[in-house]
Protein backbone atom coordinates (compact mmCIF):
# COMPACT_ATOMS: atom_id res chain seq x y z
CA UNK A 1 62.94 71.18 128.13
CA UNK A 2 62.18 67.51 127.19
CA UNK A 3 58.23 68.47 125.92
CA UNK A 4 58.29 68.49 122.29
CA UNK A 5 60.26 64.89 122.69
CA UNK A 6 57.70 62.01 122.21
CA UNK A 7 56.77 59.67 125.21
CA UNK A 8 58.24 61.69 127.39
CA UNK A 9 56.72 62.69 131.06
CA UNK A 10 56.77 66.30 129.75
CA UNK A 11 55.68 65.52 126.60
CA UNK A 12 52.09 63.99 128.00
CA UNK A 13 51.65 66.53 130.91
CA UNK A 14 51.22 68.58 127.75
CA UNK A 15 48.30 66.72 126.19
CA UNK A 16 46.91 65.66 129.80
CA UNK A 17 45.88 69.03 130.42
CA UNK A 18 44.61 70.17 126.84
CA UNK A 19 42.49 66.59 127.59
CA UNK A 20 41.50 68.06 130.78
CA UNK A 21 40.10 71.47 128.55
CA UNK A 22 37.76 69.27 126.81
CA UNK A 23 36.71 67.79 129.98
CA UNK A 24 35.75 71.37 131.48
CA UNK A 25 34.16 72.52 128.32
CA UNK A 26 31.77 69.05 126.70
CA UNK A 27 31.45 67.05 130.53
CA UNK A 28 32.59 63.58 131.06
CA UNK A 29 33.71 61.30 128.04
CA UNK A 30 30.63 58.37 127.74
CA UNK A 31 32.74 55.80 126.54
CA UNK A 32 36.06 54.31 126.77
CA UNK A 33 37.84 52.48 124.09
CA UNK A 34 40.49 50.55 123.74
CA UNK A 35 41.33 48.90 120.21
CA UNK A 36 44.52 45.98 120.17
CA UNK A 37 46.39 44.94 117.31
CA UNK A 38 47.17 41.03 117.03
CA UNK A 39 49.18 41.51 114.32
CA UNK A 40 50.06 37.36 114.39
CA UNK A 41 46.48 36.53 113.66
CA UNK A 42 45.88 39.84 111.26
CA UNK A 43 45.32 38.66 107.72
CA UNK A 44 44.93 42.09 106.75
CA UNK A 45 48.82 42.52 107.84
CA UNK A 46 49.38 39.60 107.10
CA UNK A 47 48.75 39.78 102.86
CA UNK A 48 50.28 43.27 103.52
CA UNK A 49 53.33 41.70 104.39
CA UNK A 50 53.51 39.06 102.03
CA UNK A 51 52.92 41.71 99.04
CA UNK A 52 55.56 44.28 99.83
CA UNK A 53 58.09 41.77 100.89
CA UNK A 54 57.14 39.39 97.96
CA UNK A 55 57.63 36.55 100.41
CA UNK A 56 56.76 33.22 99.47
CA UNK A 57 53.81 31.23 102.47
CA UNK A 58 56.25 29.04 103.78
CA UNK A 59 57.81 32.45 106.09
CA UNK A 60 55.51 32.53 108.82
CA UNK A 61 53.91 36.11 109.88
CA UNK A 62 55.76 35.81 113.02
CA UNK A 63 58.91 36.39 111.30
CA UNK A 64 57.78 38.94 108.72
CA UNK A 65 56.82 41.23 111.92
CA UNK A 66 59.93 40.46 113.29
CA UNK A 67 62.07 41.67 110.02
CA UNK A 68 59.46 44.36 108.52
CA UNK A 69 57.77 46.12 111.85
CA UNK A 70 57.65 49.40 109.47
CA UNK A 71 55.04 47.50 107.19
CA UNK A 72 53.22 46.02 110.75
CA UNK A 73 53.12 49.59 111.98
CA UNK A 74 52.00 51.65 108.42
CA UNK A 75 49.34 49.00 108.42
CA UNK A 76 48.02 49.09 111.28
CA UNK A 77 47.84 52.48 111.55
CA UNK A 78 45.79 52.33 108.14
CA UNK A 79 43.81 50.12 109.16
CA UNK A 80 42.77 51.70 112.57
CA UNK A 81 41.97 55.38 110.45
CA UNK A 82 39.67 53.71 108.02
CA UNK A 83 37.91 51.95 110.96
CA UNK A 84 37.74 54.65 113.04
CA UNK A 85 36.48 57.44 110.62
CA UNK A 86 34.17 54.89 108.92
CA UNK A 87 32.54 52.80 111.67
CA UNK A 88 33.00 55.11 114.41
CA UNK A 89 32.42 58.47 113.47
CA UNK A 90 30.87 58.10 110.27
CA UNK A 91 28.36 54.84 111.22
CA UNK A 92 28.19 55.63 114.67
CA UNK A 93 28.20 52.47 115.89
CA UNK A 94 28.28 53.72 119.28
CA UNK A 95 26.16 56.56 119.04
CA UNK A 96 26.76 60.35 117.22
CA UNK A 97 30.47 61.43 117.99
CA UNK A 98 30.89 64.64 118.96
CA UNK A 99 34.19 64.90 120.64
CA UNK A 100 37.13 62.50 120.67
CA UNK A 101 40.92 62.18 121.58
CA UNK A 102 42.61 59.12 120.95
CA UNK A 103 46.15 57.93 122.21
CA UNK A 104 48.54 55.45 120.41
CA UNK A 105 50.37 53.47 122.75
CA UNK A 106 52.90 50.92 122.68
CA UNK A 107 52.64 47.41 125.13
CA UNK A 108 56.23 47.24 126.38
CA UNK A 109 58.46 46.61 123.66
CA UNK A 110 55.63 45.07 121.70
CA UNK A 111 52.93 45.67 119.43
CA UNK A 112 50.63 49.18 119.30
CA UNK A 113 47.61 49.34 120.80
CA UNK A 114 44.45 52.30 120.64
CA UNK A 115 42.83 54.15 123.78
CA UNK A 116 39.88 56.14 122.62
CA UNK A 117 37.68 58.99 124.66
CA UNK A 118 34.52 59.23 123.20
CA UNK A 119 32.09 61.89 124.25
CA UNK A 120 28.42 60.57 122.50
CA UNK A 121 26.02 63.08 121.94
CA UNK A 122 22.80 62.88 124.78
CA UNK A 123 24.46 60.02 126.36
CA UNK A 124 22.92 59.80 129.90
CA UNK A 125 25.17 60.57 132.64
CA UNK A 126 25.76 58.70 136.21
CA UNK A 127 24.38 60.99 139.05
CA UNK A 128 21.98 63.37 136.86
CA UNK A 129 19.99 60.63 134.25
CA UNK A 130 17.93 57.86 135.94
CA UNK A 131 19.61 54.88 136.76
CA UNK A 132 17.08 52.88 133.71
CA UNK A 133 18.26 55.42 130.82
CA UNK A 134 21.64 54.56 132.26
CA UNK A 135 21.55 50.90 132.37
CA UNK A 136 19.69 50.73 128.51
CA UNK A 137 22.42 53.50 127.44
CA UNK A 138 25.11 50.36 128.21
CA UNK A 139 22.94 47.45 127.15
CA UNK A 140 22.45 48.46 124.09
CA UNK A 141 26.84 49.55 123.30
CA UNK A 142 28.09 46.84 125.96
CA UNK A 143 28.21 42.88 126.67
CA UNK A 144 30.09 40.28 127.81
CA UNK A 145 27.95 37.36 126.59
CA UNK A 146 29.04 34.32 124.92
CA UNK A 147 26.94 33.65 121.48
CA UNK A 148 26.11 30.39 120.87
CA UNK A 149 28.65 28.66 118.41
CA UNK A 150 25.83 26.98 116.66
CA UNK A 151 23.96 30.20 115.38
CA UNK A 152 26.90 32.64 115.81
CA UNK A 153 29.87 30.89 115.18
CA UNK A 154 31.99 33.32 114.16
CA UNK A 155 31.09 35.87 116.98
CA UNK A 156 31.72 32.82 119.37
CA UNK A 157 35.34 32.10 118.05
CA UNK A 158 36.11 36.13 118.50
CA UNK A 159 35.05 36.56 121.96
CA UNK A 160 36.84 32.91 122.84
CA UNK A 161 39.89 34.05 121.04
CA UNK A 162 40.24 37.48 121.67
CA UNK A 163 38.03 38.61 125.03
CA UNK A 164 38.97 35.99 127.69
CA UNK A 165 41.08 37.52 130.01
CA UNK A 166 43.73 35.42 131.79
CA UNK A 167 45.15 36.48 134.74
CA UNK A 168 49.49 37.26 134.96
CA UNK A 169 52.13 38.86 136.74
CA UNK A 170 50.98 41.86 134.78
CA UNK A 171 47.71 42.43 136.26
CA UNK A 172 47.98 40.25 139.53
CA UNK A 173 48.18 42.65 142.58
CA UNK A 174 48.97 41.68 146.04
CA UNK A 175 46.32 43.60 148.63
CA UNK A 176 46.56 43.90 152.20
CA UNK A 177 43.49 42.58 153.84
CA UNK A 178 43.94 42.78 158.15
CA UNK A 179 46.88 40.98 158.71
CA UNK A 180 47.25 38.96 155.42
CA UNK A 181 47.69 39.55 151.44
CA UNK A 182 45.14 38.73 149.29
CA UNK A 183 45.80 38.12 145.27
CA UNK A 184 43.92 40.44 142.84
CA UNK A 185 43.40 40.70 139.46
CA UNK A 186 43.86 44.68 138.65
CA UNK A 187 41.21 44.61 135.73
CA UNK A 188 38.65 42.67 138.31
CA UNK A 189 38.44 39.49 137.11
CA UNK A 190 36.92 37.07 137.50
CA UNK A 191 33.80 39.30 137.24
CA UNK A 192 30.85 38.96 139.89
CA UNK A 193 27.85 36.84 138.46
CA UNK A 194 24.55 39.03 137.84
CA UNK A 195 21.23 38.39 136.41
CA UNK A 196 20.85 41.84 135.29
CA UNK A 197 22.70 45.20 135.28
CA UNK A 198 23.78 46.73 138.18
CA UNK A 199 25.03 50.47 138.28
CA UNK A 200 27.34 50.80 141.60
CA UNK A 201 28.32 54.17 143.31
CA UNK A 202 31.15 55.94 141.92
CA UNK A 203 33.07 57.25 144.67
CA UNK A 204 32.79 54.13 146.48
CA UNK A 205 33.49 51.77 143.63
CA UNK A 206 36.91 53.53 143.08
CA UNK A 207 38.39 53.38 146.39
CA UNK A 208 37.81 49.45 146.68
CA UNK A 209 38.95 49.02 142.79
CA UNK A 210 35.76 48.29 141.45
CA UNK A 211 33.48 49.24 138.51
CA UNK A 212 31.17 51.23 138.66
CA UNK A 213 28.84 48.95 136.60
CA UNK A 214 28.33 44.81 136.50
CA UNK A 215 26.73 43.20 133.24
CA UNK A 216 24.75 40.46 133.12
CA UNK A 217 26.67 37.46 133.24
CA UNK A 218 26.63 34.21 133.82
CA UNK A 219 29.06 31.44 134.86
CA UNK A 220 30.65 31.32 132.31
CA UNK A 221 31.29 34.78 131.12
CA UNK A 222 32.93 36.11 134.29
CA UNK A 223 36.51 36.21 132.69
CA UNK A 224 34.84 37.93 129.45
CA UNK A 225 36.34 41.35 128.97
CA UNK A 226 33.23 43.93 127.87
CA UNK A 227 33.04 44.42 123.87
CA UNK A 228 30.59 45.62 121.21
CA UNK A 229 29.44 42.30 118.68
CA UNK A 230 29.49 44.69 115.90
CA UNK A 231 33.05 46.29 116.23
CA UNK A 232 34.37 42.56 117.07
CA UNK A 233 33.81 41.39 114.13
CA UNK A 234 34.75 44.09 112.18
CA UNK A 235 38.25 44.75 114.05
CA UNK A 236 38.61 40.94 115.00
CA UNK A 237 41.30 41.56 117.81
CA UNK A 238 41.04 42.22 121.71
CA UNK A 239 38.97 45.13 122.45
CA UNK A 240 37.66 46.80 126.02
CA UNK A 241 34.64 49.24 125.64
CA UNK A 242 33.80 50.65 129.37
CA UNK A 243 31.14 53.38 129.71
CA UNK A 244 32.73 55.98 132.03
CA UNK A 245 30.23 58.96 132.24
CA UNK A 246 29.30 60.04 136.00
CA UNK A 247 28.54 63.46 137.12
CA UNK A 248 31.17 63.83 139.90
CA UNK A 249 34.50 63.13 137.07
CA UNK A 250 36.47 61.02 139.46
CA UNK A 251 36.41 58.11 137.28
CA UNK A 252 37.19 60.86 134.69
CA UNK A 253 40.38 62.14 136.36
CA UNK A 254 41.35 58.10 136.90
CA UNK A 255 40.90 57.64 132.99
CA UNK A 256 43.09 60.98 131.90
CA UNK A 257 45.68 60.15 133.81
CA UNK A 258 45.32 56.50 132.52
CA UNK A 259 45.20 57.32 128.41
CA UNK A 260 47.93 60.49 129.26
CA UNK A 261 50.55 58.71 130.64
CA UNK A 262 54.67 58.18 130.13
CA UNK A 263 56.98 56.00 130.88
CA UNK A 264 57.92 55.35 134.87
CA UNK A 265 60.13 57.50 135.83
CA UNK A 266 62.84 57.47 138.44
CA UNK A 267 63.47 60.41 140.05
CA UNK A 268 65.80 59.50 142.74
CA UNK A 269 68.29 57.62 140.89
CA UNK A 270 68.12 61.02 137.95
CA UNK A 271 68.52 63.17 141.79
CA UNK A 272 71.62 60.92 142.96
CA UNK A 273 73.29 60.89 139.00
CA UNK A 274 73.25 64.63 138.84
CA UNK A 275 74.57 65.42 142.58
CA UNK A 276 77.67 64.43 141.98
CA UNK A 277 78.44 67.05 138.79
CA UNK A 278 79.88 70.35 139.65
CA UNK A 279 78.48 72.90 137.48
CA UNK A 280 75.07 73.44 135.70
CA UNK A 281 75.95 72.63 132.39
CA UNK A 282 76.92 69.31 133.60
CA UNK A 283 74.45 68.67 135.44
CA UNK A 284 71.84 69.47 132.37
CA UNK A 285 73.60 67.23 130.21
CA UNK A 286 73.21 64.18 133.06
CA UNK A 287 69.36 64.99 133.27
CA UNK A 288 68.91 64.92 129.38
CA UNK A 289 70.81 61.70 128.74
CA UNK A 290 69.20 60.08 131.73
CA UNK A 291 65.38 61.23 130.51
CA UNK A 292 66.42 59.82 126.95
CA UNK A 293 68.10 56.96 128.56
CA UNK A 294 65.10 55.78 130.64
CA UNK A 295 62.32 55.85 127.67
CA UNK A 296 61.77 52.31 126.44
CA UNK A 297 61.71 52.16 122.48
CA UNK A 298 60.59 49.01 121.13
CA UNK A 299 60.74 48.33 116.76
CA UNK A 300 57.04 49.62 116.20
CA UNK A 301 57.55 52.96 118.25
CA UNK A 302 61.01 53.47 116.51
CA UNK A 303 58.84 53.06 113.36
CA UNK A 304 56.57 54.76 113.94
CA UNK A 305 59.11 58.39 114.46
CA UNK A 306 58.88 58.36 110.42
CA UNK A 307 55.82 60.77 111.79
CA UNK A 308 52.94 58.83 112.88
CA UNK A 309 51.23 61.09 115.73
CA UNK A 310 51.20 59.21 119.16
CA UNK A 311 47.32 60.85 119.85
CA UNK A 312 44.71 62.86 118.01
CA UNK A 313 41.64 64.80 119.13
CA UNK A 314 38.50 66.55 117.70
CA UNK A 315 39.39 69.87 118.67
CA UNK A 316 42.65 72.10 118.78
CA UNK A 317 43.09 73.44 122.20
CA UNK A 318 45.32 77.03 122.48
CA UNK A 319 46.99 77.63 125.86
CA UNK A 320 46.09 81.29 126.71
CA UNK A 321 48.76 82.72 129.39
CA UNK A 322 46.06 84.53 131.83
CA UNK A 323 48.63 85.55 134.60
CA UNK A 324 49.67 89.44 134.96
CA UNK A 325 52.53 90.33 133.06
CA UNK A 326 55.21 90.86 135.88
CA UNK A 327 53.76 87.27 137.27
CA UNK A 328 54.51 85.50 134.11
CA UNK A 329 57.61 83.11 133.89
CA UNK A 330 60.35 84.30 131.63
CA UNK A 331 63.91 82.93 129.26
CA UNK A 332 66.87 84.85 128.19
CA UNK A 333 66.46 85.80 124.41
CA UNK A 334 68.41 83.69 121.43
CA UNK A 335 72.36 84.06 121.73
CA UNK A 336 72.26 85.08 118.36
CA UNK A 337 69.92 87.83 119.32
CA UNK A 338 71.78 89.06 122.29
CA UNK A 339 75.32 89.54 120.27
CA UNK A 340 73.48 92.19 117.60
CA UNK A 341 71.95 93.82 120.84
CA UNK A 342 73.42 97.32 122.89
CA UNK A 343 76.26 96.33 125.50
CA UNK A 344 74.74 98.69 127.69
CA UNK A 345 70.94 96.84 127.27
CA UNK A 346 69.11 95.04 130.16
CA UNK A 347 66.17 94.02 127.37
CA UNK A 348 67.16 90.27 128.10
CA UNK A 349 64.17 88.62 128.36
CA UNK A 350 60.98 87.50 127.07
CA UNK A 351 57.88 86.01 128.10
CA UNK A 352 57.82 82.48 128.24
């Protein structure tokens, strides 16, 4: 009912499982994506702003997001095209592109945010390539180094600025170990100091939260979130890059669910709202302002309903209803249809 609404949990189990088609037809996505705005320290947005609003420098670009998130969003979403199309697909930065899906997502109430699929064409794969094509595969997309601020300066500002990840109550997770609860970091920082590469197993790494991969790091770089030097300074906001290609497709699954999902939903509290109306119609009505109710909009996603597409892909996937005629699921034709039809007619229904 709710699945041509955007953000809604019916609305991505949609796209989750034409994302899953393009797993079962190209393999596992090699690389994982994800592409931040920091629209505060933008000065792309930031002349944008100025220009349309005609605002003199004394209003700070704090308060010109605040009062014109339209502009922030058209912007942005400019911005990310042009650098997607150009360095991504049409450079190749990160290798030849031959499938992608990308998501648009929104943090909280705030600012938009990109999670990109990638699948890179003769990218080695965990569990079939050798573990050396592997680990040069990701050495040559992936670090987490610090440049030196004498000979890269610039480089060193972005990855101090932008890739240091400090720990919150966002990603701080309390973790039963015996009889006590041990603080964790959900993204796995800090990060374990390695002198070289180190390709873990899959299965294993996902049941204790791990990655499946360590770079080479030093002390200093274990709170340094993985990133390509190129694309930094191009896009010059927070970025993750994680290669994610493994034979098995559990961290696959992990990472669908992860770039398909909605809002949290509450099931019991929609079950306990709608027990206590008496009829059907009534009880529709409760689920459908409830759903609506429950989806968090913030200024950029309400913005962004002028009709900016929450995700994209390479490909256009067709559902194909395979299931035996008398087995497939049916709905009672238009009203309008069934007042010009015979009284004495059972021809109700239609596939659905």
């Amino acid at each position: 009912m709710l699945a041509p609404i955007r953000g809604t949990n019916h609305y991505w189990f949609r796209v989750k499982g034409e994302v899953k088609a393009m797993i079962a037809e190209y393999g596992s996505p090699t690389l994982f994506l994800t592409l931040s705005c920091a629209e505060y320290d933008s000065a792309d947005i930031a002349q944008y702003l100025r220009k349309v609003n005609n605002a003199p420098q004394s209003y700070s670009i704090s308060r010109l997001c605040t009062e014109d998130p339209v502009s922030v969003s058209r912007q942005f979403s400019y911005k990310f095209k042009d650098f997607f199309n150009i360095v991504i697909l049409q450079r190749g930065v990160l290798g030849k592109v031959e499938q992608y899906y990308v998501k648009k997502e929104y943090q909280m109430r705030g600012a938009p945010h990109y999670h990109i699929l990638l699948w890179i064409e003769n990218a080695p794969v965990v569990g079939i390539d050798r573990p050396e094509e592997v680990c040069s595969f990701i050495q040559d997309r992936i670090t987490c180094h610090i440049p030196d601020s004498n000979t890269s300066p610039d480089l060193n500002f972005l990855v101090t600025k932008y890739q240091l990840h400090k720990c919150s109550k966002y990603c701080k997770q309390n973790i039963k170990v015996g009889k006590t609860y041990v603080s964790r970091c959900r993204f796995d920082f800090p990060r374990p100091v390695r002198d070289s590469i180190c390709i873990n197993d899959v299965e294993n790494s996902l049941k204790s939260c791990n990655k499946i991969y360590y770079l080479k790091r030093n002390e200093k770089e274990v709170r340094v979130n993985n990133y390509n030097p190129l694309l930094l300074k191009l896009w010059r906001a927070n970025m993750d890059l994680q290669y994610i290609a493994e034979r098995n497709l559990s961290l696959t699954e992990y990472v669908t669910g992860y770039v398909t999902k909605a809002e949290k939903s509450h099931a019991q509290d929609l079950w306990d709202e709608v027990s206590s109306c008496d009829n059907i119609y009534s009880r529709l009505w409760k689920i459908g302002q409830k759903l609506l109710r429950g989806k968090e909009v913030g200024l950029y996603e309400a913005s962004d309903l002028r009709g900016e597409s929450l995700y994209m892909k390479s490909v256009t996937v067709q559902y194909v209803n395979v299931y035996l005629p008398h087995k497939r699921s049916r709905k009672i034709k238009n009203y309008s249809y069934l007042t010009k039809m015979d009284r004495s007619s059972k021809d109700i229904l239609i596939l659905a």
